[in-house]
PDB file of N, CA and C in Angstrom:
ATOM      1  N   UNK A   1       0.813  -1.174   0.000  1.00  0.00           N
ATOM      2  CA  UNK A   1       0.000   0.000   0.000  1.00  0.00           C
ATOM      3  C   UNK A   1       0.866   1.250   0.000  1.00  0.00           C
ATOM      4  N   UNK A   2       0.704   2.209  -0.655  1.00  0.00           N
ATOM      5  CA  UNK A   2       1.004   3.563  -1.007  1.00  0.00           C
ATOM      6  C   UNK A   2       0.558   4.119  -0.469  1.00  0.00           C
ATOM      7  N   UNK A   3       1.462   5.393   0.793  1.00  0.00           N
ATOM      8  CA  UNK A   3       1.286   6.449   1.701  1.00  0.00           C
ATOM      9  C   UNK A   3       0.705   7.661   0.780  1.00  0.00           C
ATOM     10  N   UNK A   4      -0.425   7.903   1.229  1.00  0.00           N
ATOM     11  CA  UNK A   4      -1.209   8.874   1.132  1.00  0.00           C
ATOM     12  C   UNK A   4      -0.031  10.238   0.295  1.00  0.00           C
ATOM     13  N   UNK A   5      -0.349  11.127  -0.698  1.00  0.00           N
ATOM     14  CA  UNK A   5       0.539  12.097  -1.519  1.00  0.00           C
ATOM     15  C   UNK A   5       0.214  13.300  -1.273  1.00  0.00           C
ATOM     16  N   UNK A   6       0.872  14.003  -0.450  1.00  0.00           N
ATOM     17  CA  UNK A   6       0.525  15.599   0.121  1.00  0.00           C
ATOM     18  C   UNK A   6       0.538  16.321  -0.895  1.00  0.00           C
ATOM     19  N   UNK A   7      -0.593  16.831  -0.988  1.00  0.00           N
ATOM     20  CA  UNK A   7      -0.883  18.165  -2.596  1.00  0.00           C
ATOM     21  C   UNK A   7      -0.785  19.287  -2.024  1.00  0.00           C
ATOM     22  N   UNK A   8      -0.272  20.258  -2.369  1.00  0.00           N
ATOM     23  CA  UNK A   8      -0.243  21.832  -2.407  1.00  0.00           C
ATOM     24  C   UNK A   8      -1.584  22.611  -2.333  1.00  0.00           C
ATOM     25  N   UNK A   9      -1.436  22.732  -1.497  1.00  0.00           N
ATOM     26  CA  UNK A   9      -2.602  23.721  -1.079  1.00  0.00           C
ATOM     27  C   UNK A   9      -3.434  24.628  -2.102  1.00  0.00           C
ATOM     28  N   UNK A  10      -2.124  25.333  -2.742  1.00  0.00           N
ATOM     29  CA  UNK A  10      -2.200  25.916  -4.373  1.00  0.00           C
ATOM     30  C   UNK A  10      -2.567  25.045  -5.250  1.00  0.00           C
ATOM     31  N   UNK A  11      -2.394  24.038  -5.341  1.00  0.00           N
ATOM     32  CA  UNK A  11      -2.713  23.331  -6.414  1.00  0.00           C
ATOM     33  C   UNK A  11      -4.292  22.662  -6.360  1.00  0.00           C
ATOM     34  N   UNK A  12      -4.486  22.542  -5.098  1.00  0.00           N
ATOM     35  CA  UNK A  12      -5.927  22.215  -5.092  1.00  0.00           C
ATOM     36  C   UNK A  12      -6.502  22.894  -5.155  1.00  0.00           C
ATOM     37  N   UNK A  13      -6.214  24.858  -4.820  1.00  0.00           N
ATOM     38  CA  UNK A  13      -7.595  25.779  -5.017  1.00  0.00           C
ATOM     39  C   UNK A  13      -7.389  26.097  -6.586  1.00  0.00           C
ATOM     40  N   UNK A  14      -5.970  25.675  -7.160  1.00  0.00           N
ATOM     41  CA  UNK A  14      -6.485  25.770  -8.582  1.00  0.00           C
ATOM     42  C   UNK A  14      -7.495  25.081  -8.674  1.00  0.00           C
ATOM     43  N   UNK A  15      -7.217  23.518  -8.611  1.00  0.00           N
ATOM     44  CA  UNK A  15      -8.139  22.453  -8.993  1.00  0.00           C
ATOM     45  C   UNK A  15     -10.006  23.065  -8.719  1.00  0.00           C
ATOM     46  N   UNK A  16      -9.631  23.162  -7.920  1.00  0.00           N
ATOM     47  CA  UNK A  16     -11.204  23.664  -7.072  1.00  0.00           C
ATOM     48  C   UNK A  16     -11.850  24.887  -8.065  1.00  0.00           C
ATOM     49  N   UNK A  17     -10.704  26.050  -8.136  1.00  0.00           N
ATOM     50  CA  UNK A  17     -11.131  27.154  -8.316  1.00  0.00           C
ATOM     51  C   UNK A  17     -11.795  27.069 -10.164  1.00  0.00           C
ATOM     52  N   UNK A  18     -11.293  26.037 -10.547  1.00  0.00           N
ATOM     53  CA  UNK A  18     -11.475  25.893 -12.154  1.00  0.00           C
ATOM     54  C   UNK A  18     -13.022  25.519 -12.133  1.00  0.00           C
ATOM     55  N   UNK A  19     -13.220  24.664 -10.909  1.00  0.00           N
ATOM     56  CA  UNK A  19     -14.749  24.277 -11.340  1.00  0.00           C
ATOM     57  C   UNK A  19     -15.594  25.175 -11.067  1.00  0.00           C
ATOM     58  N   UNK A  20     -14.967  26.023 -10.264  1.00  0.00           N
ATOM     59  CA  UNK A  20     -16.159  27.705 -10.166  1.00  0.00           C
ATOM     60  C   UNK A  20     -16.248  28.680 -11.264  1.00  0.00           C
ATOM     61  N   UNK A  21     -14.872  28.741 -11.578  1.00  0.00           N
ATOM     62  CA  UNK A  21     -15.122  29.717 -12.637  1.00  0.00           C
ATOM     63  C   UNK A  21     -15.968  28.841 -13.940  1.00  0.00           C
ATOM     64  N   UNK A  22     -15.845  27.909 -14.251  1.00  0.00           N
ATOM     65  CA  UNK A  22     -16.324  27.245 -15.580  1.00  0.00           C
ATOM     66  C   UNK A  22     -18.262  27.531 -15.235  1.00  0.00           C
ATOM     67  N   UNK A  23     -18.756  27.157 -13.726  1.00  0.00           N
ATOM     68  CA  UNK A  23     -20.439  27.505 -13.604  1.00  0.00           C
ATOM     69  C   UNK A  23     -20.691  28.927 -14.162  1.00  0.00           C
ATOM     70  N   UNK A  24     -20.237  29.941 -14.215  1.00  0.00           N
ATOM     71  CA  UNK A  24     -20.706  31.346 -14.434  1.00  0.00           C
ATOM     72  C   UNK A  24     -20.310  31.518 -16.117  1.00  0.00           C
ATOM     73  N   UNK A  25     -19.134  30.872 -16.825  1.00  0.00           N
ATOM     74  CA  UNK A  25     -18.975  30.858 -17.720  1.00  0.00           C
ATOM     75  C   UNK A  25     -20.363  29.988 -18.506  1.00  0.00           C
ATOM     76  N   UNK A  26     -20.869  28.970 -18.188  1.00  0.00           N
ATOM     77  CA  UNK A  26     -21.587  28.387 -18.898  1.00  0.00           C
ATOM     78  C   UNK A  26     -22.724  29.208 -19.722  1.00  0.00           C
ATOM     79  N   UNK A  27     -23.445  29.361 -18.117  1.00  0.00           N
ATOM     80  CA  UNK A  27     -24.840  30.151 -18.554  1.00  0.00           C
ATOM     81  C   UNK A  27     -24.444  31.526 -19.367  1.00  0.00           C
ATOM     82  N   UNK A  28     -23.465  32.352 -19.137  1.00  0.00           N
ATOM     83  CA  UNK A  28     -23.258  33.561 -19.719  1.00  0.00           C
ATOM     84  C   UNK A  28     -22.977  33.908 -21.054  1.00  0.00           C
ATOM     85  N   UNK A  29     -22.565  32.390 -21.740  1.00  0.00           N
ATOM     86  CA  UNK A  29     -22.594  32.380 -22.944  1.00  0.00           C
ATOM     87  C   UNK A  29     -24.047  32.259 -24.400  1.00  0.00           C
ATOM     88  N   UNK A  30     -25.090  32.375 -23.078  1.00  0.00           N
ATOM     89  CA  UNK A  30     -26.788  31.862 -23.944  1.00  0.00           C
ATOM     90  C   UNK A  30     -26.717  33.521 -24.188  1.00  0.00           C
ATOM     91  N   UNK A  31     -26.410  34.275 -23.999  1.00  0.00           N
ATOM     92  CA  UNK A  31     -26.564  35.966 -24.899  1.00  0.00           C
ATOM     93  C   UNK A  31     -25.696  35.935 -25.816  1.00  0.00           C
ATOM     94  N   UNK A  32     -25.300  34.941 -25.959  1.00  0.00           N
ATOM     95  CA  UNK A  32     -24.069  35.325 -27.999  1.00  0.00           C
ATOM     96  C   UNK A  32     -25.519  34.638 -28.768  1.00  0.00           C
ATOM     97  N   UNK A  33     -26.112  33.679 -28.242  1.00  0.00           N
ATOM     98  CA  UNK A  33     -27.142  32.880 -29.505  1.00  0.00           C
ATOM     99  C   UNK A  33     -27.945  34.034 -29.943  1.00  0.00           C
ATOM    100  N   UNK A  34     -28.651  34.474 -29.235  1.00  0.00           N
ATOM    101  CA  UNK A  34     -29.395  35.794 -30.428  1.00  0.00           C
ATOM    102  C   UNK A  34     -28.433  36.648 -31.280  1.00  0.00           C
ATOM    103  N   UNK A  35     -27.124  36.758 -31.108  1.00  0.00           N
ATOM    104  CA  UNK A  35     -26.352  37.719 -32.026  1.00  0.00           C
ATOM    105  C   UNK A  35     -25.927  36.937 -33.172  1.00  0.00           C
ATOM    106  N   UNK A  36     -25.563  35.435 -32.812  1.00  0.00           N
ATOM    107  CA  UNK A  36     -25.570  34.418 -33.628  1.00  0.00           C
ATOM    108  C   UNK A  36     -27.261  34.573 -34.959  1.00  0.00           C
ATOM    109  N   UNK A  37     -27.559  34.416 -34.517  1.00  0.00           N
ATOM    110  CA  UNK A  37     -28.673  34.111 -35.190  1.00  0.00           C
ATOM    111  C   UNK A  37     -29.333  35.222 -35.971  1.00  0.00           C
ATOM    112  N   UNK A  38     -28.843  36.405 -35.288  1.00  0.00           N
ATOM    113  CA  UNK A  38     -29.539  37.827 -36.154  1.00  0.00           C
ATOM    114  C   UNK A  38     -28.067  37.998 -37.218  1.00  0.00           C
ATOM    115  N   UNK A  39     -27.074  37.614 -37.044  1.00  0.00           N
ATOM    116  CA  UNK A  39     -26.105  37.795 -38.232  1.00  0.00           C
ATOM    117  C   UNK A  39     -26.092  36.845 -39.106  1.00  0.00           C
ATOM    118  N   UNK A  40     -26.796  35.433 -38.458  1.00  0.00           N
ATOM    119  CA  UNK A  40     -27.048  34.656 -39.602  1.00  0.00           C
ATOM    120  C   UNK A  40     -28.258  35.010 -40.386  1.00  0.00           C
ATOM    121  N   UNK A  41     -29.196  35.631 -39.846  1.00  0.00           N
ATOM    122  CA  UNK A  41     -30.426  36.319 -40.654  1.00  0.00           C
ATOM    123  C   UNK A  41     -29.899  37.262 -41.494  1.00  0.00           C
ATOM    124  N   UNK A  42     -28.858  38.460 -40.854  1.00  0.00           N
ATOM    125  CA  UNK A  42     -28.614  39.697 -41.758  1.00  0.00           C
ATOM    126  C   UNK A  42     -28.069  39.114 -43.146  1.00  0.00           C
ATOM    127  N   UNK A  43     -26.769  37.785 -43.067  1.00  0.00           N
ATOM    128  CA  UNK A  43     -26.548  37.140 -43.643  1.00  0.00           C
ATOM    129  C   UNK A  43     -27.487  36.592 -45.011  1.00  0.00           C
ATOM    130  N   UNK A  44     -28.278  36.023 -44.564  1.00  0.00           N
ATOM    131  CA  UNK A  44     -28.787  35.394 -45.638  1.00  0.00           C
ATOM    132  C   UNK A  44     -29.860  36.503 -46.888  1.00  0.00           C
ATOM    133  N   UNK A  45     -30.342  37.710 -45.365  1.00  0.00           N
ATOM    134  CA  UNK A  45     -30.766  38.859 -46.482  1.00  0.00           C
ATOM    135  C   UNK A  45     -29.906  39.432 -47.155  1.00  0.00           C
ATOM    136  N   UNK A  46     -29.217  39.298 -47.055  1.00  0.00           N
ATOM    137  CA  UNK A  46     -28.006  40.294 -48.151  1.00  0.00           C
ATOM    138  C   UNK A  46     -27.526  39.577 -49.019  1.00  0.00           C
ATOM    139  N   UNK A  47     -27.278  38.160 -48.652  1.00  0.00           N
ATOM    140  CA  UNK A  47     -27.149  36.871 -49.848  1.00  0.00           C
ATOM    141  C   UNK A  47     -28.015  36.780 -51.065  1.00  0.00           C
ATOM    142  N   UNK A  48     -29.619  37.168 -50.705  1.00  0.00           N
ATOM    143  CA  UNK A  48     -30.689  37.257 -51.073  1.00  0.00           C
ATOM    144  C   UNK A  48     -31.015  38.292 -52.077  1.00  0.00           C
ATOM    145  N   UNK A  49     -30.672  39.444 -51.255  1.00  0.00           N
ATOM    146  CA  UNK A  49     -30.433  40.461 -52.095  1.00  0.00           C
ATOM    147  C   UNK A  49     -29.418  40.702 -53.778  1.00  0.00           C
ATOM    148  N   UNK A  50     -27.846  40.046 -52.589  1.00  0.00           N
ATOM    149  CA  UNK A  50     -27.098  39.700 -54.080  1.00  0.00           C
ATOM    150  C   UNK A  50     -27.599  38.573 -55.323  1.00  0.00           C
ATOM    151  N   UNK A  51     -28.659  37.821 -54.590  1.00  0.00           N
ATOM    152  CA  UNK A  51     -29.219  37.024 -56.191  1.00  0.00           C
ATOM    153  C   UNK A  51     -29.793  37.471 -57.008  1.00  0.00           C
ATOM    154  N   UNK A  52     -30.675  38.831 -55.803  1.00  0.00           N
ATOM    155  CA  UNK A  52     -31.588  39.018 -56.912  1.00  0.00           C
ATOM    156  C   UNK A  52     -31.210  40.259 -57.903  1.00  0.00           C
ATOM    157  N   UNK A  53     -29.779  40.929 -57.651  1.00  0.00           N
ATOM    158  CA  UNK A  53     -29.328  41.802 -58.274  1.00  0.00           C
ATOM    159  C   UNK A  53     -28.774  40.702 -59.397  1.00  0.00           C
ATOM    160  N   UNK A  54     -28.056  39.980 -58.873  1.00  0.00           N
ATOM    161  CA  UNK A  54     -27.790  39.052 -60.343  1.00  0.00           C
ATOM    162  C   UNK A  54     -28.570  38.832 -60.790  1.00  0.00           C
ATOM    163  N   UNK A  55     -29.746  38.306 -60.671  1.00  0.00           N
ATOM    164  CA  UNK A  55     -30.492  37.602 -61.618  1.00  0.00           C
ATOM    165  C   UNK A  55     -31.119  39.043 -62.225  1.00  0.00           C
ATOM    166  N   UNK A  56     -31.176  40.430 -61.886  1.00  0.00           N
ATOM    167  CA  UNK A  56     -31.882  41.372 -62.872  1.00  0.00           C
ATOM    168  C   UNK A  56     -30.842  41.650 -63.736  1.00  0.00           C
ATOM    169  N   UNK A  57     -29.443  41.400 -63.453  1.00  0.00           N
ATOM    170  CA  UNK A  57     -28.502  42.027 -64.046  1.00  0.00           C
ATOM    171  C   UNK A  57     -28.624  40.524 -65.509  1.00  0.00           C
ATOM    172  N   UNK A  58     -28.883  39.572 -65.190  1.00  0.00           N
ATOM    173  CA  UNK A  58     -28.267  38.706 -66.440  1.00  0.00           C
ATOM    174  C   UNK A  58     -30.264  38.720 -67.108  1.00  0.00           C
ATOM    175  N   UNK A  59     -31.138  39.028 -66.374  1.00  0.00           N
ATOM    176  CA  UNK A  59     -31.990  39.698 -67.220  1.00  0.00           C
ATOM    177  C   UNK A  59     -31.973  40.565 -68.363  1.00  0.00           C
ATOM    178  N   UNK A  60     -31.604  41.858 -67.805  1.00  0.00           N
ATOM    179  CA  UNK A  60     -31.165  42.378 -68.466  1.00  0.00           C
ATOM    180  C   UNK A  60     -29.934  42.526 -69.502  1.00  0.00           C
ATOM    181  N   UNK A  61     -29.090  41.707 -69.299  1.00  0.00           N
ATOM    182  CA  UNK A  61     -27.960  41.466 -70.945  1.00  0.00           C
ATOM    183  C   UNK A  61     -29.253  40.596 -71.181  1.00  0.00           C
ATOM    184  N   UNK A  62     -29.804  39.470 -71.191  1.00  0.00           N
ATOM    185  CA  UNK A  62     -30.488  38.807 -72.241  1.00  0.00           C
ATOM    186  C   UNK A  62     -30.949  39.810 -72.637  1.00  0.00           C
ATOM    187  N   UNK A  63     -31.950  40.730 -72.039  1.00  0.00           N
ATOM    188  CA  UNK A  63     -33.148  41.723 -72.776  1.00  0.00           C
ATOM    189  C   UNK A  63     -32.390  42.357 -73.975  1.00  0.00           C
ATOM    190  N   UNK A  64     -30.577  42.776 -73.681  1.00  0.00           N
ATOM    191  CA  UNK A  64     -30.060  43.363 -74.475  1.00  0.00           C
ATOM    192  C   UNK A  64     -29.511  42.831 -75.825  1.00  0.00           C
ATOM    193  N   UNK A  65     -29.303  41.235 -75.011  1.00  0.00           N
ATOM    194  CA  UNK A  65     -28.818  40.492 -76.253  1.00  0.00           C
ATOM    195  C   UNK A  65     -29.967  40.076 -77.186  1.00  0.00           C
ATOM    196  N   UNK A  66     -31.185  39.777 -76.858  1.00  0.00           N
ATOM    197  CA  UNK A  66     -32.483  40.038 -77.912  1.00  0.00           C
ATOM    198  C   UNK A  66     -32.760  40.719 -78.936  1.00  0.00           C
ATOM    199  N   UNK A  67     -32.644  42.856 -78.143  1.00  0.00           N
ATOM    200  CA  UNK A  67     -33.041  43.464 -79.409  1.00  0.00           C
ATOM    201  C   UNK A  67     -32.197  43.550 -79.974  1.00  0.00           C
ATOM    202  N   UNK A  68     -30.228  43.207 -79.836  1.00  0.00           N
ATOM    203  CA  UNK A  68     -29.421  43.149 -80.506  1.00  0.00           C
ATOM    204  C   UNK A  68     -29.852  42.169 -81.856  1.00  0.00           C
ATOM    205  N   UNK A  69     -30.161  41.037 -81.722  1.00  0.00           N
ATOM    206  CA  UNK A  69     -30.081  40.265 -82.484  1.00  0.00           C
ATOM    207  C   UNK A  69     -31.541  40.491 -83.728  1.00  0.00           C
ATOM    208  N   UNK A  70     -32.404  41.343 -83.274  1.00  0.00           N
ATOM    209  CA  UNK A  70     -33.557  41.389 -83.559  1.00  0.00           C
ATOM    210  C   UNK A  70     -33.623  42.527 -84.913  1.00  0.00           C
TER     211      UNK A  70
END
């Protein structure tokens, strides 16, 4: 049998102190999900937007390439 291993006093309120700080970290991170989620919205409107400028823009060369040919 192996005599019991004296730990540092310091080293255990690290140990200790890590599992306190990590409880307040948890919950405090549920206020990034709405910023998450409104930049993935702003995101996809502006994605949205850029299609639909493309798609008037290659509208329009067809419209142009038409009466060209016409």
């Amino acid at each position: 049998m192996m005599s019991p291993v004296l730990v540092s006093l310091l080293i255990k309120l690290g140990h200790y102190s890590a599992y306190f700080l990590e409880l307040p970290v948890e919950p405090s991170s549920s206020y990034l999900k709405p910023w998450a989620e409104e930049e993935k919205r702003r995101a996809a409107e502006e994605k949205k937007k850029q299609d639909e400028q493309k798609w008037i823009e290659r509208e329009l060369a067809e419209a142009q390439d038409d009466s060209i040919l016409k």
